[in-house]
C-alpha atoms as a PDB file:
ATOM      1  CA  UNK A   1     109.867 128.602  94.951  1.00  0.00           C
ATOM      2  CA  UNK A   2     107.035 129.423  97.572  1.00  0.00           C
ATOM      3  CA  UNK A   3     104.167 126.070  97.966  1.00  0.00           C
ATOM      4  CA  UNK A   4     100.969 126.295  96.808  1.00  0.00           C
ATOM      5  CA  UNK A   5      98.337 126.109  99.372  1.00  0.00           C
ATOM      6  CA  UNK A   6      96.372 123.149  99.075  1.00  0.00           C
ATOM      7  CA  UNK A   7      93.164 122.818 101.348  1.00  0.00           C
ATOM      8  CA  UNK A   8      91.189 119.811  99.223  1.00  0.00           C
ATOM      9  CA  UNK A   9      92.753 116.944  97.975  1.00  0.00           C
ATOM     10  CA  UNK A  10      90.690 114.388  95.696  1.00  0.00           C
ATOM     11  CA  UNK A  11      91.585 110.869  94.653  1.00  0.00           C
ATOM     12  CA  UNK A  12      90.014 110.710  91.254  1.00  0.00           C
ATOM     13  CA  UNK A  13      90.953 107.408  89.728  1.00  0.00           C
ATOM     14  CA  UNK A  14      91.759 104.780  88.377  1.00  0.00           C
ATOM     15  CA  UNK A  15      91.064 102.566  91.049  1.00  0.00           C
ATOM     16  CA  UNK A  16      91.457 102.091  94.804  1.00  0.00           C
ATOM     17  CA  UNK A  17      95.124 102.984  94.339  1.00  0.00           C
ATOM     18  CA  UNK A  18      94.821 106.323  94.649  1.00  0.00           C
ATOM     19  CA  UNK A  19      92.565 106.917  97.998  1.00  0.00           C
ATOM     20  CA  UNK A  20      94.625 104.089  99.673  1.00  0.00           C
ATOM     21  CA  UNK A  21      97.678 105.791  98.781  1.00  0.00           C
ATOM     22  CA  UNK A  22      96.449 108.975  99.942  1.00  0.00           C
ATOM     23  CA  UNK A  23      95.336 107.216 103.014  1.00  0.00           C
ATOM     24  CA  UNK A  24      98.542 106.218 103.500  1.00  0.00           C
ATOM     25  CA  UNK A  25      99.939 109.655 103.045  1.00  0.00           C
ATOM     26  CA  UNK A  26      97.795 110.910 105.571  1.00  0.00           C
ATOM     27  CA  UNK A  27      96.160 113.031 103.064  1.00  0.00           C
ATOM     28  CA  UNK A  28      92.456 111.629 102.664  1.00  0.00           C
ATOM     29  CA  UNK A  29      90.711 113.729 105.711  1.00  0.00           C
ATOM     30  CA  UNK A  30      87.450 112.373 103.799  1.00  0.00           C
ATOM     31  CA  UNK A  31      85.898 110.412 101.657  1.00  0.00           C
ATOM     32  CA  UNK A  32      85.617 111.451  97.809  1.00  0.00           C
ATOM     33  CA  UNK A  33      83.428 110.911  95.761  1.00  0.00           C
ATOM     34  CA  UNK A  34      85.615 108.824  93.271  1.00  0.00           C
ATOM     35  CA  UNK A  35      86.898 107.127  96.204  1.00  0.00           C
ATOM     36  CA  UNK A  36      86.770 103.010  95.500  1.00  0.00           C
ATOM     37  CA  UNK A  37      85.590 103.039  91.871  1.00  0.00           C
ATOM     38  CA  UNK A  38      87.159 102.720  88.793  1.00  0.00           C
ATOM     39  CA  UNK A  39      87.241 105.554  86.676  1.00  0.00           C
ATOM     40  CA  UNK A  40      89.157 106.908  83.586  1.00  0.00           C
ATOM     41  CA  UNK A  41      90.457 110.965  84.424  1.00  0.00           C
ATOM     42  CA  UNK A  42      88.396 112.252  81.080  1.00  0.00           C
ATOM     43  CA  UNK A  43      85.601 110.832  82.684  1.00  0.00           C
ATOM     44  CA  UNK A  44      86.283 112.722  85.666  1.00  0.00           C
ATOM     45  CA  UNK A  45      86.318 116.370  83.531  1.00  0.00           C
ATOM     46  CA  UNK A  46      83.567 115.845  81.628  1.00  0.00           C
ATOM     47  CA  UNK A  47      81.507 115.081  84.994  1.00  0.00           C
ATOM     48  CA  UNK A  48      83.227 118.470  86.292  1.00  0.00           C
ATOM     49  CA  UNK A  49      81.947 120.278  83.785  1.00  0.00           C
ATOM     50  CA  UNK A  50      78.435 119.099  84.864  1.00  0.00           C
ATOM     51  CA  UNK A  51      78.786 119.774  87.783  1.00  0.00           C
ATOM     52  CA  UNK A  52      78.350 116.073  88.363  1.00  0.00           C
ATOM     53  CA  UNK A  53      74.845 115.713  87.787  1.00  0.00           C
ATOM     54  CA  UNK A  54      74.600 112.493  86.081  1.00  0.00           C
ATOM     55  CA  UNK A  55      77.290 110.762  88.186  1.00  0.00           C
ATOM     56  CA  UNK A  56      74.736 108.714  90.123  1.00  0.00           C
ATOM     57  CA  UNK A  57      72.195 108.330  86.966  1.00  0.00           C
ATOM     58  CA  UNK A  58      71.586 105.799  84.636  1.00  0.00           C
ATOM     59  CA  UNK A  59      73.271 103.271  86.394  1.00  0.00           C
ATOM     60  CA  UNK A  60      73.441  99.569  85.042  1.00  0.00           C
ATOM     61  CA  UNK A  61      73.472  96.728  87.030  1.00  0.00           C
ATOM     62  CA  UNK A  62      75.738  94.003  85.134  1.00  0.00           C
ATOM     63  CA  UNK A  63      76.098  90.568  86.222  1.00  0.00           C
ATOM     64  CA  UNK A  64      77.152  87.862  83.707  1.00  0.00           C
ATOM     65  CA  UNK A  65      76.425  85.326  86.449  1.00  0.00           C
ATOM     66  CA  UNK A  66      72.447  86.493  85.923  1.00  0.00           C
ATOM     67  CA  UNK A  67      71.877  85.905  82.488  1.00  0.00           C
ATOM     68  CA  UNK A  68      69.594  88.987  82.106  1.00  0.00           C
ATOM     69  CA  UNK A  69      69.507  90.519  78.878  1.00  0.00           C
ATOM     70  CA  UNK A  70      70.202  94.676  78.410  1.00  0.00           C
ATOM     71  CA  UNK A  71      68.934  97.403  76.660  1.00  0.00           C
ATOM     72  CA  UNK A  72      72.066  98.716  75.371  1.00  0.00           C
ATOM     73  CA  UNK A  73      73.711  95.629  73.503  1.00  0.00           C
ATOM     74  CA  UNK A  74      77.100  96.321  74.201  1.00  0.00           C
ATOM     75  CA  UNK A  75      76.628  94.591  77.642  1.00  0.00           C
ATOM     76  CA  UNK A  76      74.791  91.552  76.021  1.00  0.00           C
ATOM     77  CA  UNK A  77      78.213  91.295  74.481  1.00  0.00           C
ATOM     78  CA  UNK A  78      80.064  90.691  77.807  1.00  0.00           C
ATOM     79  CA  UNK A  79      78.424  88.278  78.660  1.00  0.00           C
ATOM     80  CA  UNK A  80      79.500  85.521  75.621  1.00  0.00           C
ATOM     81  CA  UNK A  81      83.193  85.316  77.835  1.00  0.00           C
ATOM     82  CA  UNK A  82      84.412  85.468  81.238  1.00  0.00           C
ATOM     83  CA  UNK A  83      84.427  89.320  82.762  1.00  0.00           C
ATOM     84  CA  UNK A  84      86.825  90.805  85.164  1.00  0.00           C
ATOM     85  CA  UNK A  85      89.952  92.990  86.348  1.00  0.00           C
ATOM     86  CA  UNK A  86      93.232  91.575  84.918  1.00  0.00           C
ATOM     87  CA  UNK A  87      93.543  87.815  86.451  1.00  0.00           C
ATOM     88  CA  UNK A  88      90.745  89.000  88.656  1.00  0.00           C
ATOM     89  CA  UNK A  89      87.460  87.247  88.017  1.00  0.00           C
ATOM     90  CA  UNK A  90      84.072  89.165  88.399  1.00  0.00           C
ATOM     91  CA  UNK A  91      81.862  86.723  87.010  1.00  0.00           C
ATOM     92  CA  UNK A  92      79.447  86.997  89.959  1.00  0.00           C
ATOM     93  CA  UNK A  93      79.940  90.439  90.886  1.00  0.00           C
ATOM     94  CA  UNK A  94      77.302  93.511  90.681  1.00  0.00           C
ATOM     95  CA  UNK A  95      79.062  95.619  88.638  1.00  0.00           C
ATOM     96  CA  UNK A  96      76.852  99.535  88.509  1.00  0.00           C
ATOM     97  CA  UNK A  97      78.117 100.657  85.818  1.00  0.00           C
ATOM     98  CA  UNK A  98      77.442 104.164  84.721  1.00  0.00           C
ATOM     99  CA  UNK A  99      76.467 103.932  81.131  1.00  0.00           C
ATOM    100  CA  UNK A 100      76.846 107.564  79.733  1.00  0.00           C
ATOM    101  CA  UNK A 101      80.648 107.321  80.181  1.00  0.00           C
ATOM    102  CA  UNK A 102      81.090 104.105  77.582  1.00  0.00           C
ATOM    103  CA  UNK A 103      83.241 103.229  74.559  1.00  0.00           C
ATOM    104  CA  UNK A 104      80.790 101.858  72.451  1.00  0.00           C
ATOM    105  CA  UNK A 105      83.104  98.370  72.327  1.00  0.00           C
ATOM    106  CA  UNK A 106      84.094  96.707  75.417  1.00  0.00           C
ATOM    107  CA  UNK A 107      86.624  94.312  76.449  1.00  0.00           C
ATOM    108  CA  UNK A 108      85.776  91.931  78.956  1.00  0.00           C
ATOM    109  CA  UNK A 109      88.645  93.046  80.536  1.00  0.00           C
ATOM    110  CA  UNK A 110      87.652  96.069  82.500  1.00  0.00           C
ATOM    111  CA  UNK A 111      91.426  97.060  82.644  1.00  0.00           C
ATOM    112  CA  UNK A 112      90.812  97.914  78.817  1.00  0.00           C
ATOM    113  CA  UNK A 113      88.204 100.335  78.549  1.00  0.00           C
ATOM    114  CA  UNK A 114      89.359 103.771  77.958  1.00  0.00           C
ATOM    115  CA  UNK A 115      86.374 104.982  79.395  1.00  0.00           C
ATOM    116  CA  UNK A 116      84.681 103.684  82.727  1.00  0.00           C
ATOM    117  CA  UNK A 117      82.764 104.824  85.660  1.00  0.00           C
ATOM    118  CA  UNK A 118      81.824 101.343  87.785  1.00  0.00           C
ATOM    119  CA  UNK A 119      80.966 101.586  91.956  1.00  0.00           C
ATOM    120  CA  UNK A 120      82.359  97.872  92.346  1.00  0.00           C
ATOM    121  CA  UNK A 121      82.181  98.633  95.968  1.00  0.00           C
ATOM    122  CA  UNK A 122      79.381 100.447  96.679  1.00  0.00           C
ATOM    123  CA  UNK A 123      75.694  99.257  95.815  1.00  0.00           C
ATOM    124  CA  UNK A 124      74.142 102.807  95.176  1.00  0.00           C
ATOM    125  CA  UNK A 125      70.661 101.201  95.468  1.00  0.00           C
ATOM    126  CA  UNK A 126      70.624 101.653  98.663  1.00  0.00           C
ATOM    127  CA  UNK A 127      69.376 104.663 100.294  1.00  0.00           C
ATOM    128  CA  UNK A 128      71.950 105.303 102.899  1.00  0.00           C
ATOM    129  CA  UNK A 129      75.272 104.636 100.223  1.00  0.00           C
ATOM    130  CA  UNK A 130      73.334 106.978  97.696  1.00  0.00           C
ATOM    131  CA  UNK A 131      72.974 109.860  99.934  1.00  0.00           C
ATOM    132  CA  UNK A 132      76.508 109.202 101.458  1.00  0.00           C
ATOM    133  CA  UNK A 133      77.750 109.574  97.661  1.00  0.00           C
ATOM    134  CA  UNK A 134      75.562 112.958  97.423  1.00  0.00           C
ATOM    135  CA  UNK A 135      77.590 114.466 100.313  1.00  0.00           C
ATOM    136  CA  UNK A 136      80.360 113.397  98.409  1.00  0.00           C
ATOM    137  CA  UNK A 137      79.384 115.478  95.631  1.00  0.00           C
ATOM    138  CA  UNK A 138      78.049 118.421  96.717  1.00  0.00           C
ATOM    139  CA  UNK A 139      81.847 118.215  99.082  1.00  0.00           C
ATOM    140  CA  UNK A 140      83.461 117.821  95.590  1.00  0.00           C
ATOM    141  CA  UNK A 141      81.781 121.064  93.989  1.00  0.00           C
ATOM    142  CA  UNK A 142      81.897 122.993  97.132  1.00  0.00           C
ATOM    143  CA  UNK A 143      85.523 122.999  96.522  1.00  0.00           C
ATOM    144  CA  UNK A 144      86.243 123.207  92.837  1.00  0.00           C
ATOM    145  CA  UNK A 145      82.776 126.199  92.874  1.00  0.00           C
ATOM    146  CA  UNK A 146      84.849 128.297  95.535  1.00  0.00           C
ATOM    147  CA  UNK A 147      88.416 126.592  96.070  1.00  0.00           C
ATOM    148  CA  UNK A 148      90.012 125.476  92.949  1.00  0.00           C
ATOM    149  CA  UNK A 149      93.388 127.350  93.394  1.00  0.00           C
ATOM    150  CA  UNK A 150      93.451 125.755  96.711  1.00  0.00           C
ATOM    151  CA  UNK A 151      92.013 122.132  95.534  1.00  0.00           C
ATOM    152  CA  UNK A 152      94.480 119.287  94.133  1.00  0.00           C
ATOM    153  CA  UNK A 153      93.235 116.210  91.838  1.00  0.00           C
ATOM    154  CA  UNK A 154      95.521 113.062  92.557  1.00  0.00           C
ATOM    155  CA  UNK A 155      95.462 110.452  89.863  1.00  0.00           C
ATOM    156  CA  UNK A 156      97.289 106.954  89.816  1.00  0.00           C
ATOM    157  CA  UNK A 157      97.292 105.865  85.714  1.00  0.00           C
ATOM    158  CA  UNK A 158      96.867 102.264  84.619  1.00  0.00           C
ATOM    159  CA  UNK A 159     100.360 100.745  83.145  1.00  0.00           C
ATOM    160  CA  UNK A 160     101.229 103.017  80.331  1.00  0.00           C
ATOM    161  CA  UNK A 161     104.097 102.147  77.778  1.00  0.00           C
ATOM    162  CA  UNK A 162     104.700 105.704  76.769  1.00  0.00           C
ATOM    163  CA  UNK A 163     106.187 106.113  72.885  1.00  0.00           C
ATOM    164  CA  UNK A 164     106.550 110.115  73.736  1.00  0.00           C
ATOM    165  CA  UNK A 165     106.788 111.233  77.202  1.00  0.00           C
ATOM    166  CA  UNK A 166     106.402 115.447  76.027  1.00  0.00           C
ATOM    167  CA  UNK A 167     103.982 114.824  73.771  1.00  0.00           C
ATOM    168  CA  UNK A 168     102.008 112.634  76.050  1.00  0.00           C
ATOM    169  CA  UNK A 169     101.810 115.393  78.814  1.00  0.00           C
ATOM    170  CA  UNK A 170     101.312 118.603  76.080  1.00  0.00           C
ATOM    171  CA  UNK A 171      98.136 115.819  75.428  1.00  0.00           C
ATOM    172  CA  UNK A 172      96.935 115.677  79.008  1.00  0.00           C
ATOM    173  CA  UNK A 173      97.378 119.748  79.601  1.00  0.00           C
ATOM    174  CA  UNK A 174      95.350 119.867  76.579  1.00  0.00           C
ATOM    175  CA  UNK A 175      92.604 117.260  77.519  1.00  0.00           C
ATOM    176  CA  UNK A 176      93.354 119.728  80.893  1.00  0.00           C
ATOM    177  CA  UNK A 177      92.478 122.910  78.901  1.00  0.00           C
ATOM    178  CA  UNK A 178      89.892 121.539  76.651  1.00  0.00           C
ATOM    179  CA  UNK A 179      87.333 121.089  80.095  1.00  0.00           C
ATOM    180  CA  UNK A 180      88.045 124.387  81.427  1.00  0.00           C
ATOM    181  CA  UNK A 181      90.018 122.347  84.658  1.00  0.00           C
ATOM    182  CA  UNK A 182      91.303 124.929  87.438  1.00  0.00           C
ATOM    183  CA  UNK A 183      92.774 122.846  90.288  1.00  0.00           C
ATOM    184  CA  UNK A 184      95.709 121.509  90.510  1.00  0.00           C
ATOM    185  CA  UNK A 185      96.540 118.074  89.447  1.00  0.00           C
ATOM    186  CA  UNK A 186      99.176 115.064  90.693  1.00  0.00           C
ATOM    187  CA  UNK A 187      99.036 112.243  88.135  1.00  0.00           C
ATOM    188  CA  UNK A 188     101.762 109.318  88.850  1.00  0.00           C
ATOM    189  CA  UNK A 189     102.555 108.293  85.643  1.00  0.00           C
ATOM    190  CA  UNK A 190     102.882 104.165  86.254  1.00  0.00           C
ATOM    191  CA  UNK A 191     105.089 103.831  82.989  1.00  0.00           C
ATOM    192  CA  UNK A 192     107.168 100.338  82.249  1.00  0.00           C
ATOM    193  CA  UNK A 193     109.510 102.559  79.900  1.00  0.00           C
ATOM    194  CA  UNK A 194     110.769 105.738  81.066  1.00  0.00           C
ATOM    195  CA  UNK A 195     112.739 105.868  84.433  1.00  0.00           C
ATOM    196  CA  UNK A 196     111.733 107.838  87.732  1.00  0.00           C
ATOM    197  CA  UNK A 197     111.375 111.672  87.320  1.00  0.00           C
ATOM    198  CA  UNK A 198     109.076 114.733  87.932  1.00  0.00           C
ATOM    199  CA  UNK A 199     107.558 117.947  86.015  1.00  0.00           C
ATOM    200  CA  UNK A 200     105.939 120.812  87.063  1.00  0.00           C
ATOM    201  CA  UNK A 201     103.751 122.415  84.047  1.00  0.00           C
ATOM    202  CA  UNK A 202     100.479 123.982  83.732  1.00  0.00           C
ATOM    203  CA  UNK A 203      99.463 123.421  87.208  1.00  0.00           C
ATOM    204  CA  UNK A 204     100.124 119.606  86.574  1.00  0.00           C
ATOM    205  CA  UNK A 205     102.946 117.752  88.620  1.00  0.00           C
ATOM    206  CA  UNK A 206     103.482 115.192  86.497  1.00  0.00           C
ATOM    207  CA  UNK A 207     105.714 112.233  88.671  1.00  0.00           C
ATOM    208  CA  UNK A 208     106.766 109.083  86.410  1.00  0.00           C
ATOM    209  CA  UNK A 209     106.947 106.319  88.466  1.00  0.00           C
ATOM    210  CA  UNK A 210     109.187 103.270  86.763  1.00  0.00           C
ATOM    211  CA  UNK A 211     106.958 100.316  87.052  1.00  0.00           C
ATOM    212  CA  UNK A 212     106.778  96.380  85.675  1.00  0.00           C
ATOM    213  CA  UNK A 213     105.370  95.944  82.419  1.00  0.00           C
ATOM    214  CA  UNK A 214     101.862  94.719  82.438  1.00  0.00           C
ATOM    215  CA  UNK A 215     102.430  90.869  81.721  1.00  0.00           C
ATOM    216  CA  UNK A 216     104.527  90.982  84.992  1.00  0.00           C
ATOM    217  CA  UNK A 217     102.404  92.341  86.929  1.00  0.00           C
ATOM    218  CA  UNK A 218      99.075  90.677  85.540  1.00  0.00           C
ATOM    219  CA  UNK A 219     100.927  87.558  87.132  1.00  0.00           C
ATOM    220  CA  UNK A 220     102.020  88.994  90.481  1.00  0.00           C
ATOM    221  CA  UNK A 221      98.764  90.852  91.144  1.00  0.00           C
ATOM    222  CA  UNK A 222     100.364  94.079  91.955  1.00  0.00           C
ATOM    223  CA  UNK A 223      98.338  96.309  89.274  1.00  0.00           C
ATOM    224  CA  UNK A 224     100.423  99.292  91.096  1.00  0.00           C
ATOM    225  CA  UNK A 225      99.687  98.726  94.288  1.00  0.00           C
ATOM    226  CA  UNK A 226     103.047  99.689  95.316  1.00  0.00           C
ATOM    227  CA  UNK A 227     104.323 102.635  98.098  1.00  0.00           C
ATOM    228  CA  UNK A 228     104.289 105.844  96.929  1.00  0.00           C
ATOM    229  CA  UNK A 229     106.327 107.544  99.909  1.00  0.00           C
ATOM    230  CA  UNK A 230     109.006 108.928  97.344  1.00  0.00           C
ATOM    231  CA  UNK A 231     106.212 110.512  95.261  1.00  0.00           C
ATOM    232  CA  UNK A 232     104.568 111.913  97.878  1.00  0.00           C
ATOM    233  CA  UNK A 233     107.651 113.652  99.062  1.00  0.00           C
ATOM    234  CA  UNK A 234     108.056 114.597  95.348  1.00  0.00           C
ATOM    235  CA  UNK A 235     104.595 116.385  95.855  1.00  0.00           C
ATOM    236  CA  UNK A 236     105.071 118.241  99.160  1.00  0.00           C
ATOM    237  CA  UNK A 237     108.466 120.176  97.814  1.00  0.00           C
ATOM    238  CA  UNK A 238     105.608 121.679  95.615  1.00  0.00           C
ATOM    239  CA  UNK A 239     102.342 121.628  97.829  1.00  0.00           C
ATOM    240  CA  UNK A 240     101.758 122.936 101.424  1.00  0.00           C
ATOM    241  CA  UNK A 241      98.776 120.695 102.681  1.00  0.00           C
ATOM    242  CA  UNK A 242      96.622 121.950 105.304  1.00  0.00           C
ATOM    243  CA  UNK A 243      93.368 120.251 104.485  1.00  0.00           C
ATOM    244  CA  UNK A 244      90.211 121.318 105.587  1.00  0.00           C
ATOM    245  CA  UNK A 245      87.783 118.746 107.541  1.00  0.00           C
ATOM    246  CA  UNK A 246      85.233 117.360 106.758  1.00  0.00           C
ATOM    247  CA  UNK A 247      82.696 119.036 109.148  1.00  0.00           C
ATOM    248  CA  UNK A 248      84.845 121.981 108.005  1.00  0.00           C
ATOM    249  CA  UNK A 249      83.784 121.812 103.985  1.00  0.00           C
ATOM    250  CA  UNK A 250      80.460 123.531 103.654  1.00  0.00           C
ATOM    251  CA  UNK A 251      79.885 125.370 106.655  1.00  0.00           C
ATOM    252  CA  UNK A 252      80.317 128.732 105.539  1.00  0.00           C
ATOM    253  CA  UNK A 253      77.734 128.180 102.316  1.00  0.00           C
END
């Protein structure tokens, strides 16, 4: 089997897992704009299909240390308990939180929600980070406009206990389908139940990566944070990367 060509490579959730481990890999060449957030992969297509323009609107400042009161209710709910990441506590913490891509019930457990878009990193407000983040973007459609047979999506899940592994990933190449998604895609499956192994299908590498369960690792910390060499050798016996630079991205437009 000949590699596919990949010139773009994108980190698109769930959290900083996936541009540290691309980091790592020697395969971030430059910032994303997913990069350090936590967001959910449907939330990801459904801002590709807009081309991303309300990625950096609507934003909502939470901050259950603050005691403000919000127009949508369903953060005046979070603040009755104690808010945060797994054992992590974010009771003090700005928290822009883009509030088009919400369940309409929270858990005040930001682990939970199926569907998230928070900069936890990155205060947007300002000037300089916003425009930085615009670069991002217009980086991000540059490639999947005019590159998307030569662009790769890398995804890290959350802890998944999987009751059917095939029908779980006929779901995903459907979610895939349903958004009109071109590129490529690596998702690590983190999954406490099924052992190490790898599919090709779609134009999705699927890699199942045997993991703790989530009340281990809730305790330890590790929320996944683990080394990915093996996948990313999985990866390259399917990919060639030869990634374009940043200075490199739009100037041919």
């Amino acid at each position: 089997m000949s590699l596919i060509n990949i010139e773009y490579i994108f980190s698109v959730g769930f959290r900083c897992t996936s541009p540290e481990a691309l980091k790592s890999a020697g395969l971030r060449p430059f910032s994303g704009p997913f990069d350090y957030m936590f967001i959910d992969i449907e939330t990801v297509f459904k801002l590709m299909v807009r081309n991303m323009d309300n990625f950096l609107s609507n934003i909502v400042v939470f901050n259950k240390s603050k005691n403000s009161v919000y127009d949508l209710n369903v953060f005046n709910v979070l603040t009755k308990n104690d808010i945060g990441y797994m054992c992590d506590n974010y009771n003090t913490m700005d928290l822009r939180i883009n509030s088009n891509y919400l369940d309409k019930q929270l858990s005040n457990n930001l682990y939970d929600w199926n569907a998230i878009c928070i900069f936890h990193h990155h205060d947007i407000s300002k000037p300089s980070i916003y425009d930085s983040f615009q670069r991002r973007v217009e980086r991000f459609n540059y490639a999947i406009r005019n590159h998307s047979n030569k662009t790769c999506l890398f995804y890290i899940t959350k802890i998944l206990h999987i009751t059917n592994l095939i029908e779980y990933m006929q779901e995903f190449i459907r979610m895939k389908n349903k958004y009109n998604i071109h590129t490529y895609i690596t998702i690590i499956l983190c999954c406490d139940n099924y052992n190490s192994d790898h599919y090709f299908s779609d134009n999705v590498l699927f890699i199942i990566k045997k993991v703790d369960p989530y009340n281990i690792q809730i305790k330890t910390g590790t929320d996944n944070n683990l080394c990915y060499n093996y996948e990313f050798g999985l990866m390259k016996q399917y990919f060639h990367f030869k990634l374009v630079e940043k200075d490199n991205v739009l100037r041919n437009q």
